[in-house]
Protein backbone atom coordinates (compact mmCIF):
# COMPACT_ATOMS: atom_id res chain seq x y z
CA UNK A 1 10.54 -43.72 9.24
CA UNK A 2 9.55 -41.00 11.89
CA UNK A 3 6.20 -41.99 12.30
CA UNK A 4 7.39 -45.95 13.16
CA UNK A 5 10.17 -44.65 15.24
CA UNK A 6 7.00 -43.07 17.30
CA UNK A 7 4.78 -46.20 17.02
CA UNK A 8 8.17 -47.70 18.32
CA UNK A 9 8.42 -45.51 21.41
CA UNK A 10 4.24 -45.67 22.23
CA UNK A 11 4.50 -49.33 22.21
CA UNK A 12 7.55 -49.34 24.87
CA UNK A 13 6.06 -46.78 26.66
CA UNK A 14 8.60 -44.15 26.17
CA UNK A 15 6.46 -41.69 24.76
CA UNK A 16 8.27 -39.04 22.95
CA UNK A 17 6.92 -35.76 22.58
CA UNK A 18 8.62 -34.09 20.64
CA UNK A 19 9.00 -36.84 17.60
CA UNK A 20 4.94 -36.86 17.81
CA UNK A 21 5.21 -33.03 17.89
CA UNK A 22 6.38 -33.38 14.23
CA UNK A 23 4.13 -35.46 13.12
CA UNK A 24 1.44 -32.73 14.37
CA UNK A 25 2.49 -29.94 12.23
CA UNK A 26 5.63 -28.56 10.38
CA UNK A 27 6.34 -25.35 8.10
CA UNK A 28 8.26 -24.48 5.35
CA UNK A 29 8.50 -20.99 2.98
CA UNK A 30 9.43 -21.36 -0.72
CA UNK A 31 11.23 -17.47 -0.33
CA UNK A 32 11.69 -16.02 3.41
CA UNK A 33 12.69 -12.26 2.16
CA UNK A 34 10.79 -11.53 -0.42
CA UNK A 35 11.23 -8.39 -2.42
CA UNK A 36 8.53 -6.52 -4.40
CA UNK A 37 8.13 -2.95 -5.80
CA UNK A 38 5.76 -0.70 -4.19
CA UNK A 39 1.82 -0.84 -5.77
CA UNK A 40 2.81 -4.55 -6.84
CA UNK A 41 1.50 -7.91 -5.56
CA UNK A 42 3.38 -10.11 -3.52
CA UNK A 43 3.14 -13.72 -1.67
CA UNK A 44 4.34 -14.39 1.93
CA UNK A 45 5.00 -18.06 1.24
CA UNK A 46 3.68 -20.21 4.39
CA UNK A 47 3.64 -23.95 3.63
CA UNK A 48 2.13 -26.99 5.54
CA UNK A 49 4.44 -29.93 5.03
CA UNK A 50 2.68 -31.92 7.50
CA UNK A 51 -0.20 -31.97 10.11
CA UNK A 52 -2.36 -34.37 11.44
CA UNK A 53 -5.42 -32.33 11.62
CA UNK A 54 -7.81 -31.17 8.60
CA UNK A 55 -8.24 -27.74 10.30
CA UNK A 56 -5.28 -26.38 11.84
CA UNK A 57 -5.34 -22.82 13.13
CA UNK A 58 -3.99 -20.18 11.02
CA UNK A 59 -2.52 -17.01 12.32
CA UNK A 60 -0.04 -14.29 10.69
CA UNK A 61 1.24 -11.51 12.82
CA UNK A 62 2.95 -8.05 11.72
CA UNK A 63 6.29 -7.19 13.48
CA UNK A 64 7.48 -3.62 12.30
CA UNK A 65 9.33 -0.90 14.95
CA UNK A 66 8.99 -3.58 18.15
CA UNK A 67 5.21 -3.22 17.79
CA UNK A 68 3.29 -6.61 16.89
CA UNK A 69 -0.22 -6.18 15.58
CA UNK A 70 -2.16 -8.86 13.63
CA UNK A 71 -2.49 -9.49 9.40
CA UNK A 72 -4.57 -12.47 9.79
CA UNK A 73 -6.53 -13.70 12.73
CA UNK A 74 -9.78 -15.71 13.04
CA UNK A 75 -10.12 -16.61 9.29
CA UNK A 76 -10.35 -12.71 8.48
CA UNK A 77 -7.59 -9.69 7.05
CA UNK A 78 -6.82 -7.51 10.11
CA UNK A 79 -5.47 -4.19 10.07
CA UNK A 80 -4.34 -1.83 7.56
CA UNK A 81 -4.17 -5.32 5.12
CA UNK A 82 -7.98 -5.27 5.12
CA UNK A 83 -9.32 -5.24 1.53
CA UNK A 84 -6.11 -5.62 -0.13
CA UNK A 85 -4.93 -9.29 1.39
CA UNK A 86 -6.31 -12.76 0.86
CA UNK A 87 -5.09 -16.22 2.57
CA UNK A 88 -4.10 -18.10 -0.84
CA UNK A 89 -3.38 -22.36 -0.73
CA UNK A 90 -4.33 -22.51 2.57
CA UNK A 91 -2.21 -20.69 4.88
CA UNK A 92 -0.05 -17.84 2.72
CA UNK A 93 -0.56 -14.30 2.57
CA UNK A 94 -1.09 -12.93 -0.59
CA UNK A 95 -1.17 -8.40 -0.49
CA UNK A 96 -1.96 -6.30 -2.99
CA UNK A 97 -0.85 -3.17 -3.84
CA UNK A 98 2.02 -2.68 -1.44
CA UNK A 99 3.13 0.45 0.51
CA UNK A 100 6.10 1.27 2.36
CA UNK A 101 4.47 0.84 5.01
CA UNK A 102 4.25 -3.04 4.34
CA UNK A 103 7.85 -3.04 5.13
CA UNK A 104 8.57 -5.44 8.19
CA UNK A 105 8.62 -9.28 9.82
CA UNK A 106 5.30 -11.36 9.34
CA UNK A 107 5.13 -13.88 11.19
CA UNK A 108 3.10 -17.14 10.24
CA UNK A 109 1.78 -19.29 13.17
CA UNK A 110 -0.04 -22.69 12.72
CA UNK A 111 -1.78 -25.13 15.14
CA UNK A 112 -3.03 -28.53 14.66
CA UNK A 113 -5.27 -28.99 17.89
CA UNK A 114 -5.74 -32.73 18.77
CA UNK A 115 -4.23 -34.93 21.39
CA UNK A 116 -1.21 -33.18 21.03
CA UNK A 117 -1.09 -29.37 20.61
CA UNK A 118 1.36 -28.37 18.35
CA UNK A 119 2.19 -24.99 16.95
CA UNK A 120 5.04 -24.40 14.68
CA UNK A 121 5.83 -20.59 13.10
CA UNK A 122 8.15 -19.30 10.72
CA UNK A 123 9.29 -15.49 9.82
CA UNK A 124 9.33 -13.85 6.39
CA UNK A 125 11.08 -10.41 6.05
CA UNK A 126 9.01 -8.35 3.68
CA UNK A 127 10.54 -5.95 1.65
CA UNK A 128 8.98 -3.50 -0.10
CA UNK A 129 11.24 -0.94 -2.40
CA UNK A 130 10.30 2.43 -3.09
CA UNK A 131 10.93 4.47 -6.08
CA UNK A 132 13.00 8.12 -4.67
CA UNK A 133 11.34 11.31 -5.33
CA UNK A 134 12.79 14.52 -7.00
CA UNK A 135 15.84 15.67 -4.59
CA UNK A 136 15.61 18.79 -2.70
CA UNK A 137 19.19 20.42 -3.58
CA UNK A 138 20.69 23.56 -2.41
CA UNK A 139 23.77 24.91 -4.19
CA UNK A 140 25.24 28.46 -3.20
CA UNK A 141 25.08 31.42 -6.06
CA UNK A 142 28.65 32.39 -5.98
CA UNK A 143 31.71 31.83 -4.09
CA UNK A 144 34.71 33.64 -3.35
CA UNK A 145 38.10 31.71 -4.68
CA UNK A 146 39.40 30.26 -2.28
CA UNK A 147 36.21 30.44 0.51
CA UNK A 148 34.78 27.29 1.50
CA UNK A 149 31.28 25.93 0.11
CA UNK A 150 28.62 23.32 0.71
CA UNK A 151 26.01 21.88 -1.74
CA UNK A 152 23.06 19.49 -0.02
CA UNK A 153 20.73 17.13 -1.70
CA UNK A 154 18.24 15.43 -0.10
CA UNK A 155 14.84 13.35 0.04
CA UNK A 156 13.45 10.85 2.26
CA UNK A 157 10.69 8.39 0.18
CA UNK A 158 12.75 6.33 -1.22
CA UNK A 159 13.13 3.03 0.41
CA UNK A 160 15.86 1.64 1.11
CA UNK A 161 17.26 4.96 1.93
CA UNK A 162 18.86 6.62 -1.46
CA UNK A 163 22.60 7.24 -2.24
CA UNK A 164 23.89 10.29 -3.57
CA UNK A 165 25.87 11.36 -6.92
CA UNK A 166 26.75 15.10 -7.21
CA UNK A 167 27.43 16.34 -11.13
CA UNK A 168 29.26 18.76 -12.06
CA UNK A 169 29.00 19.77 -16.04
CA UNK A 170 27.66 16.04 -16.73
CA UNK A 171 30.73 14.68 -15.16
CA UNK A 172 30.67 12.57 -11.64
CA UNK A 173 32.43 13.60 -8.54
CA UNK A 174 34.14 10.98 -7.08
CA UNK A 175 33.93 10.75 -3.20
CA UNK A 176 37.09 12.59 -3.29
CA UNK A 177 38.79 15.08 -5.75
CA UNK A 178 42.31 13.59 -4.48
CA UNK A 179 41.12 9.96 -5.78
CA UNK A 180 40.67 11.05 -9.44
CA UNK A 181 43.37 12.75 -11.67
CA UNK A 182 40.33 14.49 -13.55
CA UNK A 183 40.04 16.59 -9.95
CA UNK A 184 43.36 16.88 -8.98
CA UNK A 185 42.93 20.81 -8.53
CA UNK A 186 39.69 20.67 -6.65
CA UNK A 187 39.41 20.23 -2.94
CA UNK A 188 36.06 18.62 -2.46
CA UNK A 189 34.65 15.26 0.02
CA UNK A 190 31.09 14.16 -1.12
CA UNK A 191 29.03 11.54 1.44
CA UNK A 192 27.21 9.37 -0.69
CA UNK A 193 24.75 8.71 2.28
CA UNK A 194 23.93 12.25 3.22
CA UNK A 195 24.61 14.08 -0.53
CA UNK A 196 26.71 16.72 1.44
CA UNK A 197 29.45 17.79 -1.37
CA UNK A 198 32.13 20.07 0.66
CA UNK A 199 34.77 22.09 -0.58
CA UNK A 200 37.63 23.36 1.64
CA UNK A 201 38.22 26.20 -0.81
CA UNK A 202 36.84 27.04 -4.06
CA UNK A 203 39.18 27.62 -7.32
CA UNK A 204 38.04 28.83 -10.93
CA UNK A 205 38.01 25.25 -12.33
CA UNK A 206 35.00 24.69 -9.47
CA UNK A 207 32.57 26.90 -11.84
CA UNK A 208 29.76 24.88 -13.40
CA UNK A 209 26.25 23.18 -13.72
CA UNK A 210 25.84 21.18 -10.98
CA UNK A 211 23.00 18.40 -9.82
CA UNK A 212 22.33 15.59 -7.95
CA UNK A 213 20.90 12.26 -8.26
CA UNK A 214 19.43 9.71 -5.58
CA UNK A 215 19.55 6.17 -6.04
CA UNK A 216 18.40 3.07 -4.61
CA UNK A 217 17.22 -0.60 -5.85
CA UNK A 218 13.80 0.50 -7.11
CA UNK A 219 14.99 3.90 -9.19
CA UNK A 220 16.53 7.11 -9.56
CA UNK A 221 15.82 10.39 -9.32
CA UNK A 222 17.67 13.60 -9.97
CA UNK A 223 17.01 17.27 -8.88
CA UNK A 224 17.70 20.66 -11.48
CA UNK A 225 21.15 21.90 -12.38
CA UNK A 226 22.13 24.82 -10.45
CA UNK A 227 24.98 26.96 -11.92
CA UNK A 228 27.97 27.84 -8.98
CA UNK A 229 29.57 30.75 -10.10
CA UNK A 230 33.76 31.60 -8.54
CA UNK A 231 35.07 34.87 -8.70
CA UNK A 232 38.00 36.91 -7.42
CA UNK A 233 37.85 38.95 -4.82
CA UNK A 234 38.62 42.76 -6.01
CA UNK A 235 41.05 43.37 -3.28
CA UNK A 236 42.17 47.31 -4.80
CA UNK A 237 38.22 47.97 -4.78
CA UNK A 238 37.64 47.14 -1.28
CA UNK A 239 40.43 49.58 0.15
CA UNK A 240 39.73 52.32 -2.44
CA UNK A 241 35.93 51.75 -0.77
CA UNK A 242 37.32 51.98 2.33
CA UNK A 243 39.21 55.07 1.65
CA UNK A 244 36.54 56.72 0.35
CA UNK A 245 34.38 56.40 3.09
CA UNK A 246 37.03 57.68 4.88
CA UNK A 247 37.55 60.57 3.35
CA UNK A 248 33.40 61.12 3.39
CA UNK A 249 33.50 60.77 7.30
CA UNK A 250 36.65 63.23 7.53
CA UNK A 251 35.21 65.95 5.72
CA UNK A 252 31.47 65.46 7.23
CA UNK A 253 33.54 65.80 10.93
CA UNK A 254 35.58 69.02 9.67
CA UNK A 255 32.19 70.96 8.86
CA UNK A 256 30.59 70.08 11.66
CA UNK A 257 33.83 71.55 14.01
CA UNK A 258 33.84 74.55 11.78
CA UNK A 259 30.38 75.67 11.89
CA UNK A 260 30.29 75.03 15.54
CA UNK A 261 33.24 77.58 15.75
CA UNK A 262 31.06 79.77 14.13
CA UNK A 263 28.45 79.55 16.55
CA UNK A 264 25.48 77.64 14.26
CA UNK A 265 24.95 75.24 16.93
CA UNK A 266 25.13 77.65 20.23
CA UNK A 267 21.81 77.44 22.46
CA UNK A 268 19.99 80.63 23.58
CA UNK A 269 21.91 83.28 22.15
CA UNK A 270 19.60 86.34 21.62
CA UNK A 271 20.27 87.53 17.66
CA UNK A 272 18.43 91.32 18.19
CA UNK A 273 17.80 93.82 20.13
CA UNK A 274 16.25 93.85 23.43
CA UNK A 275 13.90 97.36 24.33
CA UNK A 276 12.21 97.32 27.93
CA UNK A 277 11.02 100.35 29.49
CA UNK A 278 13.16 102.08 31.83
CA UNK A 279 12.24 102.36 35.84
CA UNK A 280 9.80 104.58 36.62
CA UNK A 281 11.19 106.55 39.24
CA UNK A 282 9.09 107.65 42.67
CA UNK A 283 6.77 110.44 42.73
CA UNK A 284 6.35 110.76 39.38
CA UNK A 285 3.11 110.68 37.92
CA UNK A 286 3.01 109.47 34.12
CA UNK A 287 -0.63 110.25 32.01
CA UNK A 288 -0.68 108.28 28.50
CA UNK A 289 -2.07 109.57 25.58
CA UNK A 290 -2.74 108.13 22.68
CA UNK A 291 -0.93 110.29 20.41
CA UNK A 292 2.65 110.91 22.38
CA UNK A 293 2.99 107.95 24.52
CA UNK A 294 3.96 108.13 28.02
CA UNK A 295 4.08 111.48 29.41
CA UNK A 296 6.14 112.53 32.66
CA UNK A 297 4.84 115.47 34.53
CA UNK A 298 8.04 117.65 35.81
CA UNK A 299 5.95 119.04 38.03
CA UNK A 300 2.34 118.46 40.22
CA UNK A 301 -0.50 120.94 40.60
CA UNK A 302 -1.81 121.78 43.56
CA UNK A 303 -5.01 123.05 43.05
């Protein structure tokens, strides 16, 4: 019917474009999001329904982070596709082994070149999911009762981005201990999107194995348990500690005061006994021997 509705129109010179346009080339896709598992095979499904030429030009385009960079362009694999892609019934994309970095928009572009140029396109949103790895998870030692605590798990390969499930003894934690009777006593929040598990203050029922597992649609993964221990604090033990260093410092300042009364810690204080020789008065004459010493003469000689 569309093509005599243009014969139609050429013979009463209306000439309409864009009814011939169809007739020049048209796509379809049997699936426009696919999803595959990474290292698997998938199809980017780019169908001719119609065209009026026997060669049309073939073109796919990669659209990932507002960058566009080509798959497929003058009859050869482009990019980071090279070696593991292949154009399959004409104008699909067929890749092999898939990475997360397949992830993103192709775009498929044909062009039947004739009288009329005509190019139609189409989009197909690739998917590819990705398995989580082990979950880096950090749980404190021990906790005070009644101090706050956090726990963190974490990992960043899976794709789409993981959820998180803390454990604690094999049993779930709900989202929050207020929304299950089982938890009642606890005073926990848990973000399933950032595997932060919070408590606003610890208790004895808090004690246990914990872990964590991340999720998403292509697997699981789940880190080693971690044991949180709760215990009271000793509140006699800290002030008898505090005492007793008290005392320590009292007595250490006491013997210090005492021996300073004493005079241990005076400066330059001469312990013994000082001997100089006395003046030698004028006009005496003194002759040393080595037996007596100095010797004063009482008297001179006049010879």
């Amino acid at each position: 019917m569309s093509f005599d509705k243009c014969s139609f129109d050429r013979l009463s010179n209306d000439y309409d474009l864009n009814c011939c346009s169809v007739l020049a080339v048209e796509l379809s896709s049997s699936n426009d999001s696919p999803v595959v598992q990474e290292y698997q095979s998938v199809e980017l499904s780019c169908i001719i329904k119609s065209t009026n030429t026997n060669e049309p030009r073939i073109e796919w385009k990669k659209i990932r982070g507002g960058e566009t960079s080509y798959a497929y362009f003058d009859n050869r694999i482009q990019g980071d596709l090279l070696n593991r892609a292949h154009i399959q019934s004409k104008s699909s994309l067929v890749i092999k082994n898939t990475s997360r970095t397949d992830n993103g928009i192709y775009r498929c572009e044909v062009a039947a070149l004739n009288d009329i140029k005509k190019i139609d396109e189409i989009n197909i949103k690739l998917t590819v999911r990705v398995k989580p790895v082990t979950p880096q998870c950090r749980v404190p030692k021990a906790v005070p009762v009644g101090k706050s605590a956090v726990l963190h798990c974490r990992e960043n390969e899976g794709y789409p981005s993981s959820v998180y499930r803390w454990y604690r003894n094999s049993d779930a934690l709900p989202d929050d201990s207020k929304s299950s009777p089982k938890f009642l006593n606890s005073s926990f929040t848990l973000n399933p999107n950032t595997g932060t598990l919070v408590f606003t203050a610890v208790h004895k029922g808090d004690m246990g194995q914990y872990y964590c597992i991340a999720s998403n649609d292509a697997g699981s993964a789940k880190c080693e348990e971690q044991e949180l221990e709760v215990y009271d604090l000793n509140i006699g033990g800290i002030v008898g500690g505090v005492l007793v260093v008290l005392l320590v410092l009292a007595l250490i300042t006491g013997g210090m005061c005492c021996a300073y009364r004493k005079g241990y810690f005076a400066s330059g204080r001469q312990t013994g006994k000082s001997y100089k020789n006395p003046a030698k008065p004028e006009g005496v004459n003194y002759l040393r021997t080595n037996d007596e010493g100095d010797f004063r003469h009482k008297s001179s000689f006049v010879i």
